[in-house]
Structure formats: structure tokens, C-alpha cells
Protein backbone atom coordinates (compact mmCIF):
# COMPACT_ATOMS: atom_id res chain seq x y z
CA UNK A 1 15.66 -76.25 4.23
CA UNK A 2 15.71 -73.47 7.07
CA UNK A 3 18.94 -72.95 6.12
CA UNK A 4 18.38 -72.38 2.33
CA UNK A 5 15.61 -70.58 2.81
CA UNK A 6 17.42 -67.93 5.03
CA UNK A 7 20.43 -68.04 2.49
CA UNK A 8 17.48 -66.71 -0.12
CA UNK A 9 15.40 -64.00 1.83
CA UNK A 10 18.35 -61.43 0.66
CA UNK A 11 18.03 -62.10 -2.47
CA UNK A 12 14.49 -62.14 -2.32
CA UNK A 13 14.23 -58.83 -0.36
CA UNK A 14 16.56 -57.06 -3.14
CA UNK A 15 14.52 -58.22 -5.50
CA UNK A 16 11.09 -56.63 -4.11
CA UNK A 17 13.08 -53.76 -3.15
CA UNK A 18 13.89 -52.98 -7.41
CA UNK A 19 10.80 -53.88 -8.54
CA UNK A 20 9.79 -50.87 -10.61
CA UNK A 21 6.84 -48.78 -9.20
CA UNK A 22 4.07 -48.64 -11.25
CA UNK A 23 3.89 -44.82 -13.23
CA UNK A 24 1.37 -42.40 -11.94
CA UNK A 25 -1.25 -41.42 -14.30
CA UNK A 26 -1.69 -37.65 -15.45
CA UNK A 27 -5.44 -37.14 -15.96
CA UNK A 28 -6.70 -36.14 -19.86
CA UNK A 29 -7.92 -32.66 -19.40
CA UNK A 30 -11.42 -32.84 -19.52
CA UNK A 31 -12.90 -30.87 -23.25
CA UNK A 32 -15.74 -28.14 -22.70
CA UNK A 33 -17.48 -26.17 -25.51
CA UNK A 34 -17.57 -22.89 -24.72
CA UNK A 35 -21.29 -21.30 -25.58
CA UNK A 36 -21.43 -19.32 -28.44
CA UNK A 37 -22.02 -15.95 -27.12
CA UNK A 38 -25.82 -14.51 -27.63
CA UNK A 39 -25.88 -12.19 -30.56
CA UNK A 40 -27.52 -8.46 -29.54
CA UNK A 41 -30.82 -8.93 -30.80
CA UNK A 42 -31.03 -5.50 -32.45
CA UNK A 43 -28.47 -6.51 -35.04
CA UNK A 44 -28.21 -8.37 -38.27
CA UNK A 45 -27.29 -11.95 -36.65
CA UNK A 46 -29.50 -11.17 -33.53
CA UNK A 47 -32.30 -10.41 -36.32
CA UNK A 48 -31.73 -13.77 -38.36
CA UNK A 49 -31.80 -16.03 -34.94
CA UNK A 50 -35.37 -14.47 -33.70
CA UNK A 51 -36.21 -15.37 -37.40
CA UNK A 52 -35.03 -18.79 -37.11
CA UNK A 53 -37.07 -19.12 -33.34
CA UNK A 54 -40.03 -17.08 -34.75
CA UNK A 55 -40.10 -19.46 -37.88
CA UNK A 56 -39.79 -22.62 -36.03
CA UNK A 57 -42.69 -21.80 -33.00
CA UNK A 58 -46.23 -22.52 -33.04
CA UNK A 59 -48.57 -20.04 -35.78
CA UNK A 60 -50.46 -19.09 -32.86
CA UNK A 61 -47.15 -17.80 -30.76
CA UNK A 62 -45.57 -15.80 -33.68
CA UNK A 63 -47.60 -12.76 -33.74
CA UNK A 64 -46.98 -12.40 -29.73
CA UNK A 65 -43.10 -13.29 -30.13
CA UNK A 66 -42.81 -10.17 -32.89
CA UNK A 67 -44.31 -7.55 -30.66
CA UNK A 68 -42.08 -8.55 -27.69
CA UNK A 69 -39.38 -8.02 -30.48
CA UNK A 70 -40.72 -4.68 -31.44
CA UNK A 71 -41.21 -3.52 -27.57
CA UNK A 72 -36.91 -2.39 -27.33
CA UNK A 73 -37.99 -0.33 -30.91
CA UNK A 74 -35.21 -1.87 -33.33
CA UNK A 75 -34.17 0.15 -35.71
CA UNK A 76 -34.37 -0.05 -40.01
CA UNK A 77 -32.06 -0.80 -41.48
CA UNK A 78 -29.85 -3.39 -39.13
CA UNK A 79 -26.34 -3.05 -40.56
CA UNK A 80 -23.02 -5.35 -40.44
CA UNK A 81 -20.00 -4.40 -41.67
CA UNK A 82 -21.12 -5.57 -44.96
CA UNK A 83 -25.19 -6.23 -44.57
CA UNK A 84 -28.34 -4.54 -44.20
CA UNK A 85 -31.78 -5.94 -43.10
CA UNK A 86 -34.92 -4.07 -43.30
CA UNK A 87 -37.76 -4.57 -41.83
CA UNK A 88 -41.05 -3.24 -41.44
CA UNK A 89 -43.89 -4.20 -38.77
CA UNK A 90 -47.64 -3.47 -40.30
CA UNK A 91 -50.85 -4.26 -42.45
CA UNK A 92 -50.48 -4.81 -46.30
CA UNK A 93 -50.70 -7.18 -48.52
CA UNK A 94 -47.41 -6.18 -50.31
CA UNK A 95 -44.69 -4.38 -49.13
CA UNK A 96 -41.40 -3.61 -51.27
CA UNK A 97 -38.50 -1.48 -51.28
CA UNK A 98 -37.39 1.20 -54.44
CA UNK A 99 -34.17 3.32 -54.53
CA UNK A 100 -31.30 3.82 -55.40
CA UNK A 101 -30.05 -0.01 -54.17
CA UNK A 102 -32.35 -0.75 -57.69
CA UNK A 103 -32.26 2.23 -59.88
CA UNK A 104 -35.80 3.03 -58.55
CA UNK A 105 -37.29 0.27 -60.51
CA UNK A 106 -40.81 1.13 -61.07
CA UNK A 107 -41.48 -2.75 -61.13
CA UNK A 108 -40.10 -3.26 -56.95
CA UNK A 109 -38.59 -6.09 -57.85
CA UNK A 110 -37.23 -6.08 -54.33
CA UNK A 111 -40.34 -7.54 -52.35
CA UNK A 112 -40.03 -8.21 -48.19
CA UNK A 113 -40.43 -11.11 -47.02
CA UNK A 114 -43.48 -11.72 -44.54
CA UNK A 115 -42.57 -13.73 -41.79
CA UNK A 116 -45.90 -16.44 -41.87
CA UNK A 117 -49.14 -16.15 -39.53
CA UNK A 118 -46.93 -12.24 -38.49
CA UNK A 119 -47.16 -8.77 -39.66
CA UNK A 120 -43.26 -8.39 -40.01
CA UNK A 121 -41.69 -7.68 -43.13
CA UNK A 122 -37.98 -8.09 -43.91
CA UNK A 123 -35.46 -7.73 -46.63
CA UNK A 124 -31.50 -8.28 -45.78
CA UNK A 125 -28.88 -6.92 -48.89
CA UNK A 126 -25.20 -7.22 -49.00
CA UNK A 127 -23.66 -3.49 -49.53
CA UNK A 128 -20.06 -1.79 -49.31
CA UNK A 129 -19.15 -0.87 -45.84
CA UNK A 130 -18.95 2.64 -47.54
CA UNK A 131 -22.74 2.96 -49.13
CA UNK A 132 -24.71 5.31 -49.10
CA UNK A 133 -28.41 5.03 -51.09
CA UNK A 134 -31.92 6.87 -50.79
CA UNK A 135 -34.63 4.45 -50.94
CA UNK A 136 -38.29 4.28 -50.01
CA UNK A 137 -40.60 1.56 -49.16
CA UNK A 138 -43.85 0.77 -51.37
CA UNK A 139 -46.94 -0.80 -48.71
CA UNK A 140 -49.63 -1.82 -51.21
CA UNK A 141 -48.32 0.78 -53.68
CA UNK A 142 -47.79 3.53 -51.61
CA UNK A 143 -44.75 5.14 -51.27
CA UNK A 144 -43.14 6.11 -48.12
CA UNK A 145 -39.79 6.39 -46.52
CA UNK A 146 -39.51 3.65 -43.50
CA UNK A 147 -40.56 4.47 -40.61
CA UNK A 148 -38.55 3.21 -38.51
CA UNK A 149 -35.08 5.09 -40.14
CA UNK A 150 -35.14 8.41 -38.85
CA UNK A 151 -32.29 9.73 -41.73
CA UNK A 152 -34.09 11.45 -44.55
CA UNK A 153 -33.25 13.63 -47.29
CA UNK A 154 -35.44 15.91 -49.11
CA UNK A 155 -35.28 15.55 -52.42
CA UNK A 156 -36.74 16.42 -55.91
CA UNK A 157 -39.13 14.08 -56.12
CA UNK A 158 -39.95 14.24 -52.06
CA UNK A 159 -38.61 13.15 -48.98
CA UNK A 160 -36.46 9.37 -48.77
CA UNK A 161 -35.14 7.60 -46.04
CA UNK A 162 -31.29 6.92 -46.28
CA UNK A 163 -29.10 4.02 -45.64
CA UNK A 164 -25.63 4.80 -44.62
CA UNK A 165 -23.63 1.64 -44.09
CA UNK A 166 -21.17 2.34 -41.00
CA UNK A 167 -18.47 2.52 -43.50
CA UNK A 168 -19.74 5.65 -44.89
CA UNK A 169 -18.19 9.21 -43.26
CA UNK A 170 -20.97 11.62 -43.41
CA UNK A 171 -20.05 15.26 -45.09
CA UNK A 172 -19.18 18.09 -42.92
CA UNK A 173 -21.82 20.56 -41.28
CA UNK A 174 -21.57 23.52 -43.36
CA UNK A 175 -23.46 25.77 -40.15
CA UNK A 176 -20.69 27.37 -39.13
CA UNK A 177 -21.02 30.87 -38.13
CA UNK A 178 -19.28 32.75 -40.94
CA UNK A 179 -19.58 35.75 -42.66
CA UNK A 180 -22.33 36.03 -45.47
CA UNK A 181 -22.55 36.71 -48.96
CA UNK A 182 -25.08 38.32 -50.64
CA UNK A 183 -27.74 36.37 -53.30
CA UNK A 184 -29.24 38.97 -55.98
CA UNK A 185 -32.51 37.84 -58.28
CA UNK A 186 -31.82 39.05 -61.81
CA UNK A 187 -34.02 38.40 -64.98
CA UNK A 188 -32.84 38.60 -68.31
CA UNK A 189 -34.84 38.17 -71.62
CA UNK A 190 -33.34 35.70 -74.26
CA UNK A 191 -33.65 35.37 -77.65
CA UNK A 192 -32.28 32.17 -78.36
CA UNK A 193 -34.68 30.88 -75.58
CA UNK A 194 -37.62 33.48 -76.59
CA UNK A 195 -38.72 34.25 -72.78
CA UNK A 196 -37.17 35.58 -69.79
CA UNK A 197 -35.10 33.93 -67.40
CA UNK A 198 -35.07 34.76 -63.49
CA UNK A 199 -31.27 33.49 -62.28
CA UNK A 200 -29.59 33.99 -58.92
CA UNK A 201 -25.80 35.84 -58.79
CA UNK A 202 -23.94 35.20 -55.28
CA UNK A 203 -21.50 37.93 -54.32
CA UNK A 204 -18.89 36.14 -51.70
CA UNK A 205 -18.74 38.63 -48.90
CA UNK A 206 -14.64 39.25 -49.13
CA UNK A 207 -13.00 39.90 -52.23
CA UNK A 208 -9.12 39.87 -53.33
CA UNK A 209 -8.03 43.50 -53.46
CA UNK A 210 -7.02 44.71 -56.83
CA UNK A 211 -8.43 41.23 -58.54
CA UNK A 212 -11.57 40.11 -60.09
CA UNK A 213 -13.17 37.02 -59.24
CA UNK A 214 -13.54 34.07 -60.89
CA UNK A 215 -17.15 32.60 -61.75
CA UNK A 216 -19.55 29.54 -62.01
CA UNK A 217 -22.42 28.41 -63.84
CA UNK A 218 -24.67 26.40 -62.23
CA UNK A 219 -27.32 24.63 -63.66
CA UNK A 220 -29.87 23.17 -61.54
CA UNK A 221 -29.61 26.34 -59.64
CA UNK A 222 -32.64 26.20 -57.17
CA UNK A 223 -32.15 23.25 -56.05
CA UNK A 224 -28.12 23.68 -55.91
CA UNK A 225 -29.31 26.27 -53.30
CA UNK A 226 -32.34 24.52 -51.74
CA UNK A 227 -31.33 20.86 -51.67
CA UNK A 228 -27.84 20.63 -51.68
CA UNK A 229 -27.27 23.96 -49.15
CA UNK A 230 -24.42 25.50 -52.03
CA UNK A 231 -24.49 29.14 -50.71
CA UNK A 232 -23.89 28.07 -46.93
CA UNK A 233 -21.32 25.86 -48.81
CA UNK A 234 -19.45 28.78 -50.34
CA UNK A 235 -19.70 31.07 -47.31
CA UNK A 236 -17.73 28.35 -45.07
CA UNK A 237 -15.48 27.50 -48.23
CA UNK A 238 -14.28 30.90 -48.95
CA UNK A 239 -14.27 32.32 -45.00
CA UNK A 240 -11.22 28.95 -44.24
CA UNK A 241 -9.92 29.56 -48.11
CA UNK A 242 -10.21 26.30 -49.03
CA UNK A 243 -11.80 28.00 -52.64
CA UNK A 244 -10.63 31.49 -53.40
CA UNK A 245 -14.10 34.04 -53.01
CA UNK A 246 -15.75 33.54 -56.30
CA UNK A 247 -18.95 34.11 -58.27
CA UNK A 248 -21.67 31.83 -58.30
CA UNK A 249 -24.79 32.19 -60.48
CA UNK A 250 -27.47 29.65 -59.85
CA UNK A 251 -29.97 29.31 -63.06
CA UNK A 252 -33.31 27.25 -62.77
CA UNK A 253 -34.57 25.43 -65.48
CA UNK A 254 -37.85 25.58 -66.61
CA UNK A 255 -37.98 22.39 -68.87
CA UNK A 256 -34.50 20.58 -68.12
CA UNK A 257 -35.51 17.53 -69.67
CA UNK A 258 -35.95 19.63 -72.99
CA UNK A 259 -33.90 22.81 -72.72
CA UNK A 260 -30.93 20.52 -71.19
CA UNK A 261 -30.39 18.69 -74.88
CA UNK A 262 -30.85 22.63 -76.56
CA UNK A 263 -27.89 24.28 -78.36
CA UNK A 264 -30.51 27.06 -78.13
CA UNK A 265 -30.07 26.61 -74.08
CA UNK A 266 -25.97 26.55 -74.41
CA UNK A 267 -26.31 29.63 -76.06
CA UNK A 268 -28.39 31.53 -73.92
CA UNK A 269 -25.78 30.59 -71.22
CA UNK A 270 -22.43 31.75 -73.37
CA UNK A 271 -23.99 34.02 -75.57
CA UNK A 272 -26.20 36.23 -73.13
CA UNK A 273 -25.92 35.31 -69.33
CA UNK A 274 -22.24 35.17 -69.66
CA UNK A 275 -22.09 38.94 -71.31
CA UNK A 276 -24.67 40.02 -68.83
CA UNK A 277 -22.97 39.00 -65.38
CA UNK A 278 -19.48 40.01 -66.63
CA UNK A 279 -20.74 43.43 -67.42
CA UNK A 280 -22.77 44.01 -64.06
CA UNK A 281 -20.42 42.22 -62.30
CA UNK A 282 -16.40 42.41 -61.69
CA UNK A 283 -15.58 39.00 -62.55
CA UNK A 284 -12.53 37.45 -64.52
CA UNK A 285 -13.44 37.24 -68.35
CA UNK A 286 -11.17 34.79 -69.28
CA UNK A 287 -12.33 30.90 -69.35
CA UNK A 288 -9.67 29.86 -67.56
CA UNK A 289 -11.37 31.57 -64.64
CA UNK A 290 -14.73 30.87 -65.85
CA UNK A 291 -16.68 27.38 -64.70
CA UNK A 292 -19.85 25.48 -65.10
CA UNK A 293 -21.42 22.75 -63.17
CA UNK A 294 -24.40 20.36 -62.60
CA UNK A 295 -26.24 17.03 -61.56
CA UNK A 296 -26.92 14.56 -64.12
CA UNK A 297 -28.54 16.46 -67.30
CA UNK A 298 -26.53 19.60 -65.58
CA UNK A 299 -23.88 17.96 -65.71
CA UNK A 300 -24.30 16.94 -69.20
CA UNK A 301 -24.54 20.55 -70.41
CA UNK A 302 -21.55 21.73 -68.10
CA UNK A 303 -19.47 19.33 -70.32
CA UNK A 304 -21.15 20.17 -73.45
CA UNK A 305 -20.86 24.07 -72.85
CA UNK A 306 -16.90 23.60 -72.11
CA UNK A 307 -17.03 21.25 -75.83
CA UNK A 308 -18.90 23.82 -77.74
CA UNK A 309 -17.57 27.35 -76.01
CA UNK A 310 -14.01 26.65 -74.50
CA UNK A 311 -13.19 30.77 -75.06
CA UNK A 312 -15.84 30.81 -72.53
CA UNK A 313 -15.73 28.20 -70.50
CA UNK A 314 -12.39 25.91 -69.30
CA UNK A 315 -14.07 24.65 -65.56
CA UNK A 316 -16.16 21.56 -65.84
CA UNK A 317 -17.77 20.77 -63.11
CA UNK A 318 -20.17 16.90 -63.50
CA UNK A 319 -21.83 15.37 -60.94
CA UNK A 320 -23.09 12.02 -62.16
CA UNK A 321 -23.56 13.67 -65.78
CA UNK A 322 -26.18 11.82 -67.88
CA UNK A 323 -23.98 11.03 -70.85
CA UNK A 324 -26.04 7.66 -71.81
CA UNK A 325 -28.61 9.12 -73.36
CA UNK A 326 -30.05 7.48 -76.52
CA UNK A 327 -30.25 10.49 -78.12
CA UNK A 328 -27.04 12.03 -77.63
CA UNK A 329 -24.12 11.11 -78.73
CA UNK A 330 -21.50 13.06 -76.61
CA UNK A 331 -19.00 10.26 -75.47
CA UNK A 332 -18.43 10.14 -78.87
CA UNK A 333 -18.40 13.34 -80.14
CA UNK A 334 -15.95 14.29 -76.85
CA UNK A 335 -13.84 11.17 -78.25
CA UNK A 336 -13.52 12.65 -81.63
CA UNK A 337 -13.07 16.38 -80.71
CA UNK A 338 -9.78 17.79 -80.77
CA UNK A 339 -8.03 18.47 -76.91
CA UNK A 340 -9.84 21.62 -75.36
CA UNK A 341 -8.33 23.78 -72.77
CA UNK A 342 -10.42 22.10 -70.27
CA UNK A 343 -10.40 21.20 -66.34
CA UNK A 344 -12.76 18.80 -65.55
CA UNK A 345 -13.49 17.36 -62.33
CA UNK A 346 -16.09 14.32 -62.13
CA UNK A 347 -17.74 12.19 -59.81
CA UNK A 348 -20.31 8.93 -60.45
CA UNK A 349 -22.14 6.75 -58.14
CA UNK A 350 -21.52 3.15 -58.99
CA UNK A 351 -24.96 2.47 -58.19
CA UNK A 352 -26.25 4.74 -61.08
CA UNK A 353 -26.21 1.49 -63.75
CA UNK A 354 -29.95 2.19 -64.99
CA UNK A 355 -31.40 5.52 -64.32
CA UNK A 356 -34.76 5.31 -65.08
CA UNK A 357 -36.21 8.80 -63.05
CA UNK A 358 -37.83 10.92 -64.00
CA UNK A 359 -37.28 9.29 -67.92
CA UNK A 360 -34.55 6.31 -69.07
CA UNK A 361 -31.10 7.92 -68.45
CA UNK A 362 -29.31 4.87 -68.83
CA UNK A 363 -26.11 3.57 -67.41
CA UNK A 364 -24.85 6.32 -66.64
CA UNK A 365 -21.71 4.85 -64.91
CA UNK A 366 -20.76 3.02 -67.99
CA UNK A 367 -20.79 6.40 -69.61
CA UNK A 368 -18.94 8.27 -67.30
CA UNK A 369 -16.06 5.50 -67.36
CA UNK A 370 -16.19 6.63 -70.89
CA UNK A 371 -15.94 10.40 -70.38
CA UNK A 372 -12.93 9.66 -68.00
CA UNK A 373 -10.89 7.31 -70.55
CA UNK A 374 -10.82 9.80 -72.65
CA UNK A 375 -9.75 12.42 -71.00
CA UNK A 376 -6.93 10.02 -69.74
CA UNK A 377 -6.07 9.19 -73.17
CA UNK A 378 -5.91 12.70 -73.98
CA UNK A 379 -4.22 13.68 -71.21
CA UNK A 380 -6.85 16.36 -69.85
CA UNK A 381 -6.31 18.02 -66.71
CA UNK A 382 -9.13 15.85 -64.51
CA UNK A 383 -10.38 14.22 -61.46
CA UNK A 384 -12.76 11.15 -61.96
CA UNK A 385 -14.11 9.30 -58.33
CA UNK A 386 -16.69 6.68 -58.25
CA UNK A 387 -18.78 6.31 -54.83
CA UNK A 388 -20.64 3.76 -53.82
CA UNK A 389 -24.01 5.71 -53.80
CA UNK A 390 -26.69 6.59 -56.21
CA UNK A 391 -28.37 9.44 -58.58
CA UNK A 392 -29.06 11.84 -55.29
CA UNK A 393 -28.63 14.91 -53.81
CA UNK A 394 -26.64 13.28 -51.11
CA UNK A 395 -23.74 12.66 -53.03
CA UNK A 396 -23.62 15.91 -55.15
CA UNK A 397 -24.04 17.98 -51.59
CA UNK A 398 -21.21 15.96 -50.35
CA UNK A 399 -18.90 16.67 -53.15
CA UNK A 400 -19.34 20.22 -53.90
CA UNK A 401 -16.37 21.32 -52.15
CA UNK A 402 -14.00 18.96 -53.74
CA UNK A 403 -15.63 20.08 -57.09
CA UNK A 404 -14.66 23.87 -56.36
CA UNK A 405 -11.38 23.39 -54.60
CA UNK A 406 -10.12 20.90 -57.59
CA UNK A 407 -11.56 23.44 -60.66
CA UNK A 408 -10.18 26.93 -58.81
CA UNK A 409 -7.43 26.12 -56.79
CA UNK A 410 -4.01 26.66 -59.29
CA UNK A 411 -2.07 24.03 -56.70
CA UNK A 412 -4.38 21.07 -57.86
CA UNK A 413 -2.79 20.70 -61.46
């Protein structure tokens, strides 16, 4: 048996010696979430968490939570990319927000929210990273812009806070140390009007030698000059010669809402101012060189006066022309009038769907669409742009330079 057992052990010993080792084990990599990181509280999601904390801690924590809030001074509006949030910390038992995001809706039907057992109001909108839009805010029916947005705008009807989504590229500073024209008062007495009319001539302060200049008519004039900053505009314009020098005669109204709709008004404008500057002043006579232009109901005469008196006028200038009036029918007549001689350069905010200040203008974007299929159809010489802004200041200020370059510039077509 010693002797077998001996006889074995090499076999044995080969045997242990291939045995297959057992395989070594690679550990699972161990998962771990990675924290979310903390929005910026003065921002739109850093807002809408301190909401969600705010909303969710006891009544009698809430008010003390919002003030720590308010101590790093957060701005109004808090923008995204594609969001704004208002807010407003104070007293009232309503508080609501009117402008252009709305068409001023007298009603407010955009209301803040009040955060419960707080006094912080908030309202978030979704807007095009390129907006623009004047609005106010209404505490207990009292209007006044938000105080906590220091952009404002001075306007017609007062001063309004602006939001500017960071999308939006602000218009150029026209203070630019340039050489000055010259702005001359004039009155004239009408008689298709029946009064006397006080009007504004600006005299560009180079001229071309051996050529007379070309003119506008714009309506609106005081506050072309006073809101919108036009003769500042010009001076810059014509000193780089982006517009050649030009004429510029700035008319106030005195009852736009009713001299505005007036063949009586069109005619004291081709009949008698026209006659008047072009004898005092050395301008071009001929309508190709010859323009009018204007803001909403100024911009519905500008197209109006170019319909009715195309030997006089050929340059239409419109900035968000009211052309949805009930009472006037002049996408229709322009459908059915024969071609005109006319350059017409347009612009529309496509937040200007139901005008409603100071009375019912309409959609005036629907309108304007309108204007500018026609003239495609008829193949006018025309620009047409749509912004998304509303019926302000803001957006004819920022577009009077492409207005003047497209109308008197020969390479633009």
C-alpha cells in the first residue's frame, strides 16, 4: 500500500499543481449623484426655488425669509434666455402689470401673484430673447413704473419702465460730438385748416455744393424731436454719411386723433407747407426727393399723403402706421389703387395686436401685414420688418436711421 501510494503522489501533485486558480474580482465602480448645482438666487430658477422654500415654510417664517431675499436688492424683471419674472415687494391689496406685453389693457388682466402670509408680488412671462416692451405696474390702481427696474423711457403718456430681454441689442448713442444743424420756428396760416400752424425746419449744417437737398415731412414733429432725439439723430447721420444732409421739417399736431383722418390736414401739408418750405428753402422739388414720415396715425397719413399726392411725395416713411382703423378703409383703397411711384419703408411691432391707447387702434400688425402684401404683389420698391416690441417710442427712436438711409440712399433699390 506504501508502495501504491508513492506510485500516486505524482499524479496527485500534477493534479493540484493545474488546478485552475480561482479569477480575481474587479470591483463595480461605486455610482454617485452629483448635486445639482445651486441656482444664483437673483435669477429666474434661483427666484422659483426661494418660492418653492418660501411656500413650503411656516406662515410665521415667510415674511422674515422675503426680506433676507430682498437684503442683496434683486432686480425687476429676472430674465432667462426666454423668461421674465417680476416682482414687486410692498403694501396693496392688488397689484398688476399694463404695457405693451398686453396692449395696455385697461382691464390688467395680468394680476401678480402674492406669495401668502408675505408682501411679495410676482408675475413670470415667456418672451423672445429679442423683446423689448414698456410696461408699468398698477398697486391698487395706481400707475407706476417698477421700482425696482431702473430702465425708463419717457413717453407720451409719461414715464414707463422697460423690459429688454438679453436678446435685445440696444440702439446706438446718438451723443457724439458732431457738427450741428440749425432748427428754425416758422408759422404759417392755412386755409384748408383755418388757423395757423407753428412747424420746425432743420437745416443740416453741410450741404452738397451745387445741389439742393432733399426733404422730409414729419408728422408727430415735437415729439420726433423731444422723445425720439431725431435732430441729434440727423446731425450724427449726415456728419458719417450714412443719409445724404437733408431737410427735415417737424410739424406738431394740434388734434392728431382728428386732423390725422382730414383730407383737409393732407392738404395743408401738399398744398401749403410743401410750397412754403420749397420757396424759403433750397430743397429738391421733385417727389422723388421729397419724403414723409410718422408713428402710428403719422404713419397713417405719411402713406396716405404718398396715395393721394405722389407729384409731391414718393418717400414713405411708417412706423407702426395705424391702418386698422374702423373708420378707414386704406388697406383697401391702397389694394385697389393703381402702382404709385412710391418708396416705402415700414416697420411693426408684433406686439401691437390690439392698440387700445389713447382710443381702439386695432390690430395694427394684422394691418400692416396687409400694407406689405401688397406692395409685394405690386412689386413696390419697400422694406417691411416686424420687431418683437410694442406701440412705443423705443422702437420708432431705434429705427429712424434705417428709415432715412433706406428712403434717401439711391444704393438701397
Amino acid at each position: 500500500m506504501r508502495y501504491c501510494f508513492w506510485l500516486l503522489l505524482p499524479f496527485i501533485f500534477v493534479a493540484c499543481t493545474q488546478t485552475t486558480a480561482a479569477p480575481t474580482l474587479t470591483p463595480m465602480p461605486t455610482t454617485q449623484s452629483i448635486p445639482s448645482p445651486t441656482p444664483d438666487p437673483i435669477s429666474v430658477a434661483g427666484f422659483e426655488a426661494f418660492l418653492e422654500k418660501v411656500k413650503v415654510a411656516p406662515t410665521e417664517d415667510r415674511n422674515w425669509m422675503v426680506g433676507q431675499y430682498f437684503v442683496n436688492e434683486p432686480p425687476s424683471p429676472l430674465m432667462s434666455d426666454t423668461a421674465a419674472i417680476f416682482i414687486y415687494q410692498g403694501s396693496g391689496g392688488s397689484v398688476r402689470i399694463t404695457g405693451d406685453l398686453n396692449n395696455w389693457d385697461a382691464d390688467g388682466k395680468l394680476y401678480m401673484q402674492r406669495v401668502s402670509g408675505t408682501n411679495l408680488w410676482w408675475h413670470r412671462g415667456d418672451y423672445e430673447p429679442a423683446a423689448r416692451l414698456d410696461y408699468t405696474y398698477v398697486i391698487d390702481d395706481v400707475e407706476r413704473p417698477d421700482p425696482r427696474n431702473p430702465l425708463t423711457i419717457n413717453t407720451g403718456f409719461g414715464v414707463r419702465s422697460v423690459l429688454q430681454m438679453p436678446g435685445y441689442i440696444p440702439p446706438r448713442s446718438y451723443e457724439t460730438a458732431v457738427a450741428r444743424g440749425t432748427l428754425t420756428p416758422h408759422q404759417i396760416s392755412s386755409e384748408n385748416l383755418g388757423q395757423a400752424r407753428t412747424f420746425f425746419v432743420y437745416e443740416p449744417p453741410t450741404k452738397i455744393v451745387g445741389q439742393s437737398l432733399p426733404s422730409v415731412y414729419v408728422h408727430d414733429g415735437g415729439d420726433y424731436l423731444s422723445l425720439a432725439g431725431m435732430q441729434a439723430q440727423l446731425d450724427v447721420l449726415i456728419s458719417e454719411r450714412a443719409i445724404p444732409p437733408l431737410v427735415a421739417i417737424f410739424v406738431p399736431p394740434i388734434d392728431r386723433q382728428v386732423e390725422y383722418h382730414s383730407p383737409a390736414y393732407r392738404a395743408f401739408i401738399a398744398q401749403e407747407l410743401v410750397p412754403f418750405v420749397q420757396e424759403k428753402y433750397d430743397v429738391d422739388v421733385s417727389a422723388a426727393k421729397t419724403g414723409t414720415m410718422g408713428a402710428s396715425l403719422g404713419g397713417l397719413v405719411s402713406l396716405r399723403l404718398g396715395m393721394e399726392y405722389p407729384k409731391v411725395f414718393n418717400l414713405i416713411g411708417s412706423h407702426s402706421g395705424a391702418f386698422s382703423l374702423s373708420q378707414d378703409r386704406t388697406p383697401t383703397m391702397f389694394a385697389n389703387l393703381t402702382k404709385q411711384p412710391l418708396k416705402l419703408h415700414l416697420i411693426i411691432g408684433t406686439y401691437e395686436t390690439a392698440i387700445r391707447l389713447p382710443a381702439p387702434e386695432g390690430d395694427l400688425l394684422a394691418s400692416n401685414r396687409q400694407i406689405a402684401a401688397v406692395l409685394e404683389e405690386k412689386g413696390y420698391a419697400y422694406t417691411y420688418v416686424e420687431y418683437p416690441e410694442g406701440h412705443s417710442w423705443g422702437l420708432w427712436s431705434a429705427h429712424i436711421a434705417d428709415t432715412l438711409s433706406y428712403l434717401y440712399n439711391d444704393h438701397n433699390g
